[in-house]
PDB file of N, CA and C in Angstrom:
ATOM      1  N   UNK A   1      59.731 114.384 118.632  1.00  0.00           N
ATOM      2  CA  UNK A   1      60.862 115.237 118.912  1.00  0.00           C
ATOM      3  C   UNK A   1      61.270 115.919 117.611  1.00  0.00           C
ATOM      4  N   UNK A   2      61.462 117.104 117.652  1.00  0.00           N
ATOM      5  CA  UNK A   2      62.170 118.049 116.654  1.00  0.00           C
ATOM      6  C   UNK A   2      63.905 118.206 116.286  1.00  0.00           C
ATOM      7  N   UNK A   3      64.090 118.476 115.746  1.00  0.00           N
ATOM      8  CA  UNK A   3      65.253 118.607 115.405  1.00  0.00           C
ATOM      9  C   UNK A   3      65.984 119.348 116.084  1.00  0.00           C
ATOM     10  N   UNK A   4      65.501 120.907 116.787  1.00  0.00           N
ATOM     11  CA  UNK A   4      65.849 120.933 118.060  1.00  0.00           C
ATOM     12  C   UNK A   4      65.833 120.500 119.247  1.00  0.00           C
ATOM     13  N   UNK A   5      64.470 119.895 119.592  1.00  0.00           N
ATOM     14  CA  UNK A   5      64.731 119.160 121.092  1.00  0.00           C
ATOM     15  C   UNK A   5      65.804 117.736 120.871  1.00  0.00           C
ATOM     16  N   UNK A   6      65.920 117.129 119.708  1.00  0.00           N
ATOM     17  CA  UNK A   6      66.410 116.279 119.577  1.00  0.00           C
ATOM     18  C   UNK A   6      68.297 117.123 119.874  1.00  0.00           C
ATOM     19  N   UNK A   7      68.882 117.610 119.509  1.00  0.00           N
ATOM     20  CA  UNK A   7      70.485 118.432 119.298  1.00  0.00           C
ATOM     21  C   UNK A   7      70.089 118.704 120.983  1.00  0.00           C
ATOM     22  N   UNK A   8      69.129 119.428 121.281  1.00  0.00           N
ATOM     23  CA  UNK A   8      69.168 120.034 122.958  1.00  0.00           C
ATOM     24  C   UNK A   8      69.158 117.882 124.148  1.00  0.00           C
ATOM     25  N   UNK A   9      68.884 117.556 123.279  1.00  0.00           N
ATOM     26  CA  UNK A   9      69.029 115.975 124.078  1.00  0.00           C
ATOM     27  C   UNK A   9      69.691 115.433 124.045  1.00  0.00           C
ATOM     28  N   UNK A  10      70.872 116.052 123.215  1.00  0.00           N
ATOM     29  CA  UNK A  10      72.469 114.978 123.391  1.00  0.00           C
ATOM     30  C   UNK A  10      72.981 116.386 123.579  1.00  0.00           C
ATOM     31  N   UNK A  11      72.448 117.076 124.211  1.00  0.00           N
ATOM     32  CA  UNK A  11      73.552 118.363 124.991  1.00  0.00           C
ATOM     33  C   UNK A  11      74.677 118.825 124.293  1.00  0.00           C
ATOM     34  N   UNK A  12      74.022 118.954 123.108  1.00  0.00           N
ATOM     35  CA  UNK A  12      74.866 120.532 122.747  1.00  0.00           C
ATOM     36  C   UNK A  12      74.366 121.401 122.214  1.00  0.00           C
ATOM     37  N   UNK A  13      75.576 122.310 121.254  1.00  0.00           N
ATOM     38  CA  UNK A  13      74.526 123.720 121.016  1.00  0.00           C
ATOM     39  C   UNK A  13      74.477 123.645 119.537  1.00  0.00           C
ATOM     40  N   UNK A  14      73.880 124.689 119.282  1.00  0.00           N
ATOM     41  CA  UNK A  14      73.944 125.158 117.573  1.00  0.00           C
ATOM     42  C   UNK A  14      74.882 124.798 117.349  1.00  0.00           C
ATOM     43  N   UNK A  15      75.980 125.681 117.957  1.00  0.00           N
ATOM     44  CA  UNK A  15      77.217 126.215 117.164  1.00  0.00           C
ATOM     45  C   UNK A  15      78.242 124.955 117.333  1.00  0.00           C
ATOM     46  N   UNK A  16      78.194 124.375 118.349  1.00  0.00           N
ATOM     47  CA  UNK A  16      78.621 122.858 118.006  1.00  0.00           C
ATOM     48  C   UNK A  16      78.567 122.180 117.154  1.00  0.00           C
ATOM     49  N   UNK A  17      76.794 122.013 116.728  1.00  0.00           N
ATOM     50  CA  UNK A  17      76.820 121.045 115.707  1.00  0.00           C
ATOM     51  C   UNK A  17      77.332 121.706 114.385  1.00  0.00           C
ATOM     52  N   UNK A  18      77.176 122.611 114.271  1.00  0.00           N
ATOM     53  CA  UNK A  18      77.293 123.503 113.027  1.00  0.00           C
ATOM     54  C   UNK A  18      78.981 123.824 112.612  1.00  0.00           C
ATOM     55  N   UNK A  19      79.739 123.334 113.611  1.00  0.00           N
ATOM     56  CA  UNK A  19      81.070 123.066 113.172  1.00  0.00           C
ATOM     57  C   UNK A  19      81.464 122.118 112.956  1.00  0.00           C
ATOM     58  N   UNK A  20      80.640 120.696 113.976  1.00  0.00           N
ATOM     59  CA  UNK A  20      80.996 119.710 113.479  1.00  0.00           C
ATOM     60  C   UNK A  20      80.163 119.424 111.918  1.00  0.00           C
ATOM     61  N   UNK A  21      79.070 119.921 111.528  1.00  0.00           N
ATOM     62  CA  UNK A  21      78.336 119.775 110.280  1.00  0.00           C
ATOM     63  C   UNK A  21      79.303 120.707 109.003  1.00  0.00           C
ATOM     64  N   UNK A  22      79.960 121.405 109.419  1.00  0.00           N
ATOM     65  CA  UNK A  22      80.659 122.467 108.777  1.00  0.00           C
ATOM     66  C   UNK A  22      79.115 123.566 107.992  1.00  0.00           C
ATOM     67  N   UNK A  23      78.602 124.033 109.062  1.00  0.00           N
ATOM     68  CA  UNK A  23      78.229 124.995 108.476  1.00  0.00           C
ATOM     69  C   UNK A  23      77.704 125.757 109.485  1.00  0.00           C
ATOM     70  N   UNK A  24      76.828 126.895 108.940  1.00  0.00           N
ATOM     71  CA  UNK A  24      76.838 127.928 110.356  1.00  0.00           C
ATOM     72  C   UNK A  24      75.812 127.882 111.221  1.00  0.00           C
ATOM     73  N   UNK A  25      76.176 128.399 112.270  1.00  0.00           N
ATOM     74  CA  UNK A  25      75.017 128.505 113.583  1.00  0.00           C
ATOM     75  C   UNK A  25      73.599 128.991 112.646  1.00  0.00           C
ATOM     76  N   UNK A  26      73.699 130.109 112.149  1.00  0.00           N
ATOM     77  CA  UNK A  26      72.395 130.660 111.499  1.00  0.00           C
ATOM     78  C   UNK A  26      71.828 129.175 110.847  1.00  0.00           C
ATOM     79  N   UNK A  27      72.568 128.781 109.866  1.00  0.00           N
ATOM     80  CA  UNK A  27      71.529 127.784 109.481  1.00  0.00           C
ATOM     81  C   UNK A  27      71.482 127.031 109.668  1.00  0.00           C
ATOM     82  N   UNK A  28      71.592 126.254 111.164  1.00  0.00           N
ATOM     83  CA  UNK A  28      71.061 125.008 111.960  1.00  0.00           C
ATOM     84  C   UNK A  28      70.202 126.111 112.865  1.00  0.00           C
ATOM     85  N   UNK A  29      69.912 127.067 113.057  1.00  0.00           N
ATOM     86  CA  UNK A  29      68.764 127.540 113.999  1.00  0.00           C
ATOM     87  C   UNK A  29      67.695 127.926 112.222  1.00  0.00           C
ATOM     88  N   UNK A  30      67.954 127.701 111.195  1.00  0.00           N
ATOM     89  CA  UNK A  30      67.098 127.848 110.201  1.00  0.00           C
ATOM     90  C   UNK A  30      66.159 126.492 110.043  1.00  0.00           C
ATOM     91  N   UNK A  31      67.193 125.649 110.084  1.00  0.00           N
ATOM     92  CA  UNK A  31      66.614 124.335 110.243  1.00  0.00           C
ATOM     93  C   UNK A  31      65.831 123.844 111.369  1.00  0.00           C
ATOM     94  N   UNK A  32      66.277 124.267 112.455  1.00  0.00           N
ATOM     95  CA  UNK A  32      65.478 124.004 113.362  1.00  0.00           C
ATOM     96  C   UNK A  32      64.270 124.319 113.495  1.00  0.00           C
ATOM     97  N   UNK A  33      63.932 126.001 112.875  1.00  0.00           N
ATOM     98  CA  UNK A  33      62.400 127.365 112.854  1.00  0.00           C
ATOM     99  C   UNK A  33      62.139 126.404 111.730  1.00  0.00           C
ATOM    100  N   UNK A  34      62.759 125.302 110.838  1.00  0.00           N
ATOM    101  CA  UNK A  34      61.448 125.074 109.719  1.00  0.00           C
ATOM    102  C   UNK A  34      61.683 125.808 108.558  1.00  0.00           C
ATOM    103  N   UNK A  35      62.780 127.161 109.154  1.00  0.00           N
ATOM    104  CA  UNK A  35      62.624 128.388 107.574  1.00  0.00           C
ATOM    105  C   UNK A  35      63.180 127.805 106.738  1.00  0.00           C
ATOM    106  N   UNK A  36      63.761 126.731 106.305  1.00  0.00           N
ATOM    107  CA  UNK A  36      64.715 125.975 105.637  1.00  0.00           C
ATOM    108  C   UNK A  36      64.861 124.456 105.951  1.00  0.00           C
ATOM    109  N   UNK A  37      64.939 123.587 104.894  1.00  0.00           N
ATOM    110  CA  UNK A  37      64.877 122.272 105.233  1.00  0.00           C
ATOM    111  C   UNK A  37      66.463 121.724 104.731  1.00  0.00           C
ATOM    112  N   UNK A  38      66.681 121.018 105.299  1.00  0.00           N
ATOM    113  CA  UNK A  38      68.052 120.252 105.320  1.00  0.00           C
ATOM    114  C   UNK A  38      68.110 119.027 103.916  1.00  0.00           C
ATOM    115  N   UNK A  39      69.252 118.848 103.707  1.00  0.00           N
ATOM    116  CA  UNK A  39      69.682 118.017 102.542  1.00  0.00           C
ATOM    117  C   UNK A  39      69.598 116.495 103.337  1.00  0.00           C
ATOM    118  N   UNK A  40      69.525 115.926 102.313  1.00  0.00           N
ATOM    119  CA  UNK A  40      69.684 114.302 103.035  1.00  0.00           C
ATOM    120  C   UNK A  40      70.847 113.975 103.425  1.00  0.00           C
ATOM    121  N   UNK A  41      72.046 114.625 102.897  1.00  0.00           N
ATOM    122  CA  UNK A  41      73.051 114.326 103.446  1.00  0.00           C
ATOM    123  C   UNK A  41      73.275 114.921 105.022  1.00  0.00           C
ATOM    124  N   UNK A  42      72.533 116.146 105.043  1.00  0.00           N
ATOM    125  CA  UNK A  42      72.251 116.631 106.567  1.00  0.00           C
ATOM    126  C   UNK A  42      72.584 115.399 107.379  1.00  0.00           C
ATOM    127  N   UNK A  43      71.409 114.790 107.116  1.00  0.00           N
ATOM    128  CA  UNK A  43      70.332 113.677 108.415  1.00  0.00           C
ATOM    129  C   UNK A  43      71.391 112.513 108.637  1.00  0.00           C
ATOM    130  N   UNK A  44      72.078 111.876 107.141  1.00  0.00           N
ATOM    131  CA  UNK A  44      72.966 110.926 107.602  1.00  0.00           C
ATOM    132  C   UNK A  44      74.351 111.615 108.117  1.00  0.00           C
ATOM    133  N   UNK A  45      74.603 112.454 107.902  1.00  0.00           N
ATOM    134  CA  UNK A  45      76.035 113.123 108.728  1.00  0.00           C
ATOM    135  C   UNK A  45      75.529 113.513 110.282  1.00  0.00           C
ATOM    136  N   UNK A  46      74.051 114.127 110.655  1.00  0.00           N
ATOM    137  CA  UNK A  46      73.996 113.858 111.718  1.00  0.00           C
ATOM    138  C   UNK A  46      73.939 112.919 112.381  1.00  0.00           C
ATOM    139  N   UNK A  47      73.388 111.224 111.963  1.00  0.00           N
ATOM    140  CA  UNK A  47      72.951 110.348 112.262  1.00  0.00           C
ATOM    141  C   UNK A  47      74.582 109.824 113.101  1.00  0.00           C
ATOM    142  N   UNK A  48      75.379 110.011 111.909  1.00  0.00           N
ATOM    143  CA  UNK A  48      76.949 109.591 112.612  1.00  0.00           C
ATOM    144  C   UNK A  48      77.448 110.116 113.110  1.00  0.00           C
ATOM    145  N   UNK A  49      77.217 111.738 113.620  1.00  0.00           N
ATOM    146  CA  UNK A  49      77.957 112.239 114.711  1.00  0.00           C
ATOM    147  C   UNK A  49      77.405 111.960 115.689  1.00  0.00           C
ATOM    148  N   UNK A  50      76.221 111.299 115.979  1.00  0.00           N
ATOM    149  CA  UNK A  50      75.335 111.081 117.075  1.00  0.00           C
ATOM    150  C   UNK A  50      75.569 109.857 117.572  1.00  0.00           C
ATOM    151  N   UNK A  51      76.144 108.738 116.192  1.00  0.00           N
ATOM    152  CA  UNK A  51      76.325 107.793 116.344  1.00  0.00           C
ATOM    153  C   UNK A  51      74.728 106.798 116.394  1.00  0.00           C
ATOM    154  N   UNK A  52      73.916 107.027 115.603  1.00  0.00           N
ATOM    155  CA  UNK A  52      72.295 106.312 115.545  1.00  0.00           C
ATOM    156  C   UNK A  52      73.050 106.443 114.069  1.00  0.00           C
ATOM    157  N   UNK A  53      71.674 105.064 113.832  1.00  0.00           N
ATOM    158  CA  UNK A  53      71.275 104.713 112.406  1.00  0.00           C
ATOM    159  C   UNK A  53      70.491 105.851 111.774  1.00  0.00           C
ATOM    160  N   UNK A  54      70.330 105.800 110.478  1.00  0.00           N
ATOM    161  CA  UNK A  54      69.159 107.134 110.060  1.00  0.00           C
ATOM    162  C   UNK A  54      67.978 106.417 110.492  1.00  0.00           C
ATOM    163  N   UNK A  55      67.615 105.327 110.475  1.00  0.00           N
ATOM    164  CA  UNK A  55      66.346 104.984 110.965  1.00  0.00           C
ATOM    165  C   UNK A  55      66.110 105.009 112.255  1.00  0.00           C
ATOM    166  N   UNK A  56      67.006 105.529 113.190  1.00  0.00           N
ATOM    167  CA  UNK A  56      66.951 105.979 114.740  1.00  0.00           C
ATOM    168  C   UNK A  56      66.886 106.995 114.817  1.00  0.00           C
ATOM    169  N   UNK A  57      67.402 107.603 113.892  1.00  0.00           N
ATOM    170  CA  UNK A  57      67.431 109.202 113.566  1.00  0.00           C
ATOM    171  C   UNK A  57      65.439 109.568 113.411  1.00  0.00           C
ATOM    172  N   UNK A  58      65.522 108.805 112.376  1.00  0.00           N
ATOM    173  CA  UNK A  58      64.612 109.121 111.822  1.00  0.00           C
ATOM    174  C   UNK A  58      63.124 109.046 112.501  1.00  0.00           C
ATOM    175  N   UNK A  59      63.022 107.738 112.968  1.00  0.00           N
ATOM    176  CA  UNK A  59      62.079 107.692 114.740  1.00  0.00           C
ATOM    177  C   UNK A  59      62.048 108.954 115.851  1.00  0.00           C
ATOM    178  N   UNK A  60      63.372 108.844 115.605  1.00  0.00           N
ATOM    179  CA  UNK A  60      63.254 110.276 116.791  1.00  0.00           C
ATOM    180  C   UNK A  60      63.174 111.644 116.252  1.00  0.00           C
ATOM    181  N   UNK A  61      63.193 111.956 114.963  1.00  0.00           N
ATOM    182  CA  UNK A  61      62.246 113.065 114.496  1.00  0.00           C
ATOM    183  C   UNK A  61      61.215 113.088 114.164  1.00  0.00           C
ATOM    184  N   UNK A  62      60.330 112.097 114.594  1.00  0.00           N
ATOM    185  CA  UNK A  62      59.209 111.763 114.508  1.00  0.00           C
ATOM    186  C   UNK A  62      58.434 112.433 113.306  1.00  0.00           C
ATOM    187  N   UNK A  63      58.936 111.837 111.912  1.00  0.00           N
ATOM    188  CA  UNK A  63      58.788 112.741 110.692  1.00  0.00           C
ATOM    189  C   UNK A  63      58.846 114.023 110.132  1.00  0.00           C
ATOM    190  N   UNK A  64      59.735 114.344 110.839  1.00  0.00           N
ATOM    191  CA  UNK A  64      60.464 115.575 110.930  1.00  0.00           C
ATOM    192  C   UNK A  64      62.064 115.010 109.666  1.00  0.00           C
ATOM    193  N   UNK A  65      62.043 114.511 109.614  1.00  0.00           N
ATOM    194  CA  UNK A  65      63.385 113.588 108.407  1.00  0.00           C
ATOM    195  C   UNK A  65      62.208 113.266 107.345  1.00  0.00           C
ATOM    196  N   UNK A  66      62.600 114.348 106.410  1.00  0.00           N
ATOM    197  CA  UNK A  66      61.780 114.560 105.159  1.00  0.00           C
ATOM    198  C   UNK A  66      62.969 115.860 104.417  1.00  0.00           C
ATOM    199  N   UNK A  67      63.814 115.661 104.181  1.00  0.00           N
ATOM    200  CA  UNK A  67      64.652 116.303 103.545  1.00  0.00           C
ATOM    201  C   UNK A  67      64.234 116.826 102.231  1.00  0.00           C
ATOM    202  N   UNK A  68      64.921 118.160 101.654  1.00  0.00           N
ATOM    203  CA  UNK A  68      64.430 118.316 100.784  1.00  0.00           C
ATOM    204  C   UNK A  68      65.104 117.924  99.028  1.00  0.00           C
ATOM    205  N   UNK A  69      64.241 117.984  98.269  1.00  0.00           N
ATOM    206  CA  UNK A  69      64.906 117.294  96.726  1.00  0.00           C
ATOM    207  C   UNK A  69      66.133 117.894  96.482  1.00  0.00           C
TER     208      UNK A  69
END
């Protein structure tokens, strides 16, 4: 699962997460195309709005959680 099918599987949208992430629709659909990779702090702030561990997180991006330096 991708980082989008994963956000489209707890039913919501971009622009959801991207307010609750505080940042914008454009760049969670950046993250999603790949054109841009996410901070590690990304993955654990998503992990807790989702309420998963990062290592549940991280299973279900099926190595797709490779953040960048």
């Amino acid at each position: 699962m991708n980082l989008a099918s994963f956000r489209k599987s707890m039913g919501v949208s971009q622009e959801w997460l991207a307010n609750k992430m505080d940042l914008t629709q454009v760049t969670i659909s950046r993250y999603e195309q790949g054109i841009h990779k996410p901070s590690l702090s990304f993955y654990y702030h998503l992990a807790y709005i989702f309420r998963h561990t990062t290592k549940e997180l991280a299973d279900k991006l099926d190595g797709e959680f490779v953040p960048r330096d």
